[in-house]
Structure formats: C-alpha cells, structure tokens
N, C-alpha and C. Protein backbone atom coordinates (compact mmCIF):
# COMPACT_ATOMS: atom_id res chain seq x y z
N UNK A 1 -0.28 25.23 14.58
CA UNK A 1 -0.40 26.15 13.46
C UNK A 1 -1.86 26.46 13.19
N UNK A 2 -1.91 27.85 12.65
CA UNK A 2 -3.59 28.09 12.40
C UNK A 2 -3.73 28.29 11.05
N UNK A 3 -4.50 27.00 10.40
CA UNK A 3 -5.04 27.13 9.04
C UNK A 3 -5.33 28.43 8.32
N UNK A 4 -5.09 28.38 7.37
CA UNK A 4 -5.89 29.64 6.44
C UNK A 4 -7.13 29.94 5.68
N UNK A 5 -8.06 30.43 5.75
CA UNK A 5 -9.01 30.29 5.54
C UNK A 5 -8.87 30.83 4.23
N UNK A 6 -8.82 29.94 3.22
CA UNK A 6 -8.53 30.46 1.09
C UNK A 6 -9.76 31.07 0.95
N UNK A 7 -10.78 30.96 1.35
CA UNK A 7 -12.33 31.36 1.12
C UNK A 7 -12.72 29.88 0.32
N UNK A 8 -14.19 29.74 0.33
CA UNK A 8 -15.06 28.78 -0.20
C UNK A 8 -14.49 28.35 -1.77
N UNK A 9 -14.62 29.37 -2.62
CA UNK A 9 -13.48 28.53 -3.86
C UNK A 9 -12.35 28.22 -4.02
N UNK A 10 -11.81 28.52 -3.20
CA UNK A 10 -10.39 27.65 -3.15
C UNK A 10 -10.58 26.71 -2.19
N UNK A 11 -11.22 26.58 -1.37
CA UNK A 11 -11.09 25.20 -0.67
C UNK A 11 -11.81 23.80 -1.21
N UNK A 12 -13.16 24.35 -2.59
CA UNK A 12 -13.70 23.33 -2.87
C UNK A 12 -12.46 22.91 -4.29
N UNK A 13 -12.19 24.14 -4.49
CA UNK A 13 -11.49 23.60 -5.82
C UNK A 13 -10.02 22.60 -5.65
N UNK A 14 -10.74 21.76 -6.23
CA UNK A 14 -9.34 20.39 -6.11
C UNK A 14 -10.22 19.26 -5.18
N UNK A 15 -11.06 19.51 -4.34
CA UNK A 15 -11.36 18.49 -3.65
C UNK A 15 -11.92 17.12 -3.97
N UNK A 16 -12.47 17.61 -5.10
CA UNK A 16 -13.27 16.38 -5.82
C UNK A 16 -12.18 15.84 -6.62
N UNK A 17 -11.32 16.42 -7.03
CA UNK A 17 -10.70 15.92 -8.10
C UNK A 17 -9.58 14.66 -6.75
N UNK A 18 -8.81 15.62 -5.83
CA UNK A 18 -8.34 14.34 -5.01
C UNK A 18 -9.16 13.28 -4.65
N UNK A 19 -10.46 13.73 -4.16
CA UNK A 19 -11.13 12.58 -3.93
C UNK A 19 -11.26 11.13 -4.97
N UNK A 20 -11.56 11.75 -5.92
CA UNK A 20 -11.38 10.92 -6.90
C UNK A 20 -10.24 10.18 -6.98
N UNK A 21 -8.98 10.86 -7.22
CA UNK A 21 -7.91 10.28 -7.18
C UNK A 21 -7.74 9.30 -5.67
N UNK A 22 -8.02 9.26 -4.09
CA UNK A 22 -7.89 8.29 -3.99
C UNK A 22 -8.66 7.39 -4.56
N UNK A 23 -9.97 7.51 -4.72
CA UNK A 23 -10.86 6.50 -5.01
C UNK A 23 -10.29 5.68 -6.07
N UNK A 24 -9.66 6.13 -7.02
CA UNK A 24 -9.03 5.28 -8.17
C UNK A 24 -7.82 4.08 -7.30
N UNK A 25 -7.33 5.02 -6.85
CA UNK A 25 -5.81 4.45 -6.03
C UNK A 25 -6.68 3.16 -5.33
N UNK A 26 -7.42 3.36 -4.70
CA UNK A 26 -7.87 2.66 -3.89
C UNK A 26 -8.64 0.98 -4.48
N UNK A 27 -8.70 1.47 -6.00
CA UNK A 27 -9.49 0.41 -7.17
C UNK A 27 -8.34 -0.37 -7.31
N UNK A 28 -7.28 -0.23 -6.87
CA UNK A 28 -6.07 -0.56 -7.92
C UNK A 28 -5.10 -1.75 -7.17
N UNK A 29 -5.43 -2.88 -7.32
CA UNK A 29 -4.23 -3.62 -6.30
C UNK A 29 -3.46 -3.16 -6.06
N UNK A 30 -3.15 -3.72 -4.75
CA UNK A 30 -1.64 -2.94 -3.71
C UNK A 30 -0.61 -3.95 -4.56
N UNK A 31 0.46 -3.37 -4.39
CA UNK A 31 1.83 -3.72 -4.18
C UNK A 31 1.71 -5.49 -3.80
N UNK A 32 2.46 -6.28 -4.73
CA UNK A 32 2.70 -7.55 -3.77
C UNK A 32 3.10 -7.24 -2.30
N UNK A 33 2.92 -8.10 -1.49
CA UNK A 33 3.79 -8.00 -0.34
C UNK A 33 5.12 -8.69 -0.02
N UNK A 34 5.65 -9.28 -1.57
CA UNK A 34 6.82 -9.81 -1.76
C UNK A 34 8.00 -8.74 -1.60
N UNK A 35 7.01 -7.48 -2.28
CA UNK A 35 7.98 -6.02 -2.48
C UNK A 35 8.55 -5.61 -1.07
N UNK A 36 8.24 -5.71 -0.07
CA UNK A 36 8.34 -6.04 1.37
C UNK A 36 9.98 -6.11 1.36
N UNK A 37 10.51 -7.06 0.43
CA UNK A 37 11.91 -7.78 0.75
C UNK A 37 12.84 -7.68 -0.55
N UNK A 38 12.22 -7.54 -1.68
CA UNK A 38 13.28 -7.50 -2.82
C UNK A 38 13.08 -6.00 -3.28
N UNK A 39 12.05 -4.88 -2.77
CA UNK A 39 12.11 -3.86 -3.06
C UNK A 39 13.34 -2.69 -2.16
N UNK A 40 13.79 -3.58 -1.87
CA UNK A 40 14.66 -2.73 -0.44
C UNK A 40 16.28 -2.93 -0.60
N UNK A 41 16.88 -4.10 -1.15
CA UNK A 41 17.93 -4.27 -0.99
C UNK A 41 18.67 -4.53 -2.04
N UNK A 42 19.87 -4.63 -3.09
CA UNK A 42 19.96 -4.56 -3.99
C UNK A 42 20.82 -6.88 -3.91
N UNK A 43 20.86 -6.80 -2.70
CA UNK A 43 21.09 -7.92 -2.42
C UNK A 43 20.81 -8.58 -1.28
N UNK A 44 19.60 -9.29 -1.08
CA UNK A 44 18.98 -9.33 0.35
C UNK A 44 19.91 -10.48 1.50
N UNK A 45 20.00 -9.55 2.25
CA UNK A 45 20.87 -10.22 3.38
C UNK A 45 19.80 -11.61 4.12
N UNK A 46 20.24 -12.61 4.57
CA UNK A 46 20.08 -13.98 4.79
C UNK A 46 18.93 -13.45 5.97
N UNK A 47 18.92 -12.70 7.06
CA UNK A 47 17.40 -12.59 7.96
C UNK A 47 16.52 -12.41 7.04
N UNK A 48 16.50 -11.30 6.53
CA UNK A 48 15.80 -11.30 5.13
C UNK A 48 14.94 -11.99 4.32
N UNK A 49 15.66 -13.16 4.03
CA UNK A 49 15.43 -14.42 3.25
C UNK A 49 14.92 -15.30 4.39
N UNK A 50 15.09 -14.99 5.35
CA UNK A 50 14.41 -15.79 6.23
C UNK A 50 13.25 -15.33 6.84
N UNK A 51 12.91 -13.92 7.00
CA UNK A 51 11.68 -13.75 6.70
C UNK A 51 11.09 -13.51 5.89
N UNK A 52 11.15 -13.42 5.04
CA UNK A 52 10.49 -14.15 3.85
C UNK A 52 9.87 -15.01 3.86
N UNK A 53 10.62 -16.65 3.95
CA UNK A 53 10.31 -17.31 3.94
C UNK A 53 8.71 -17.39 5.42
N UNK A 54 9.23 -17.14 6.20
CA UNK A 54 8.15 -16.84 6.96
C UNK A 54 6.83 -16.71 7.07
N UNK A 55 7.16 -15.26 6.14
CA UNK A 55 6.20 -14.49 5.95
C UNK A 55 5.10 -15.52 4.75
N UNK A 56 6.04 -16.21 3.68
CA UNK A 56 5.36 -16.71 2.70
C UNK A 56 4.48 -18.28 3.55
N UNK A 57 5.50 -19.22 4.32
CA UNK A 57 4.84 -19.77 5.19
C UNK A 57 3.12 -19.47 6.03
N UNK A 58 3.48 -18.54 6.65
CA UNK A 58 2.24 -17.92 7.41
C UNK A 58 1.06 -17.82 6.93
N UNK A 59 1.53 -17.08 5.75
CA UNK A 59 0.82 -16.87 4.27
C UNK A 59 -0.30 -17.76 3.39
N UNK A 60 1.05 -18.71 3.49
CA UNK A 60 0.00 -19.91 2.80
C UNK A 60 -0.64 -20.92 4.19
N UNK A 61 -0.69 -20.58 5.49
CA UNK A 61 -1.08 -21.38 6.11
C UNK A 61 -2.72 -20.29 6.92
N UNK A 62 -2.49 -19.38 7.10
CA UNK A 62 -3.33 -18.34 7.16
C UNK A 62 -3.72 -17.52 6.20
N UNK A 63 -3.73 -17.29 4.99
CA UNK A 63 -4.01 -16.62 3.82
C UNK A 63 -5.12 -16.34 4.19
N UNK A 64 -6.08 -17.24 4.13
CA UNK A 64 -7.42 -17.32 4.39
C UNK A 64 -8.34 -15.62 4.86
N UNK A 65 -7.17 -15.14 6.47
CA UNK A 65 -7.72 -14.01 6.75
C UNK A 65 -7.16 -13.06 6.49
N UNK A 66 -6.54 -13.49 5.24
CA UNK A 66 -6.02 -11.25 4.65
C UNK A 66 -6.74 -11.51 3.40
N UNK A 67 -6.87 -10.33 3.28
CA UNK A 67 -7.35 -9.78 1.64
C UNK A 67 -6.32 -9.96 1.25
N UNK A 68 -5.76 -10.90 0.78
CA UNK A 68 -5.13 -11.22 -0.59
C UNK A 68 -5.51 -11.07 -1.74
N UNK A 69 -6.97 -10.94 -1.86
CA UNK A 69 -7.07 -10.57 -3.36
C UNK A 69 -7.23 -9.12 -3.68
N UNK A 70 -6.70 -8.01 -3.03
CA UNK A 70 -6.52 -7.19 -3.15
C UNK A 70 -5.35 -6.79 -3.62
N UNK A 71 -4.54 -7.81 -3.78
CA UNK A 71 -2.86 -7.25 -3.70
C UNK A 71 -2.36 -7.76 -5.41
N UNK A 72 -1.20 -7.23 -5.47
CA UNK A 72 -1.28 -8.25 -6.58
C UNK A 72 -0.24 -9.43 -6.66
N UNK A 73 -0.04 -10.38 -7.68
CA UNK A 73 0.67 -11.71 -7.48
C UNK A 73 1.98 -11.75 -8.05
C-alpha cells in the first residue's frame, strides 16, 4: 500500500500527544504475569495450574534476571 501524504500539519498533529501517551504507558507497571493464567479462563483447566505453578517456581528460583520490578504484584 502507498501512504498518503496529509501534508506537514496533519502528520505532526497528534504525534506528540501519542508519544506521550506511550511514554506514560510505559511509566506504568505491566500487568502481573499471574494474569497469564487467571485472566483467560473462567475456570482454569489442571495444565494450566500446572504451569503456573512452574512458571511461579522458575520465578522464584531465577527472578533475579527479569525485571520484576516493573510488573506489578
């Protein structure tokens, strides 16, 4: 597809303002990564729960190298 060229004020207008908006998004802890497993199912089936558990395992045995404190608890 070939872009449209809006002219110079319409292409600046809005840009700063998204920019901004990620930049905020970006301030803002992520999502637990618990949401991973109880955000999905209204009753989580047993693999599920087993990765989970996994995942929380791994977690607390490697935590160390994720940004975890980015996320929230």
């Amino acid at each position: 597809r070939k872009s449209r060229n809006l002219g110079p004020e319409k292409q600046e207008f809005g840009a700063p303002q998204v920019l901004e908006a990620f930049e905020q998004a970006e301030r803002e802890p992520k999502p637990s990564p618990k949401l991973l497993f109880s955000d999905v199912y209204l009753e989580m089936p047993p693999r599920l729960r087993r990765q989970r558990a996994e995942l929380e395992r791994h977690l607390e045995t490697y935590g160390e190298h994720y940004p975890l404190q980015h996320f929230q608890k």
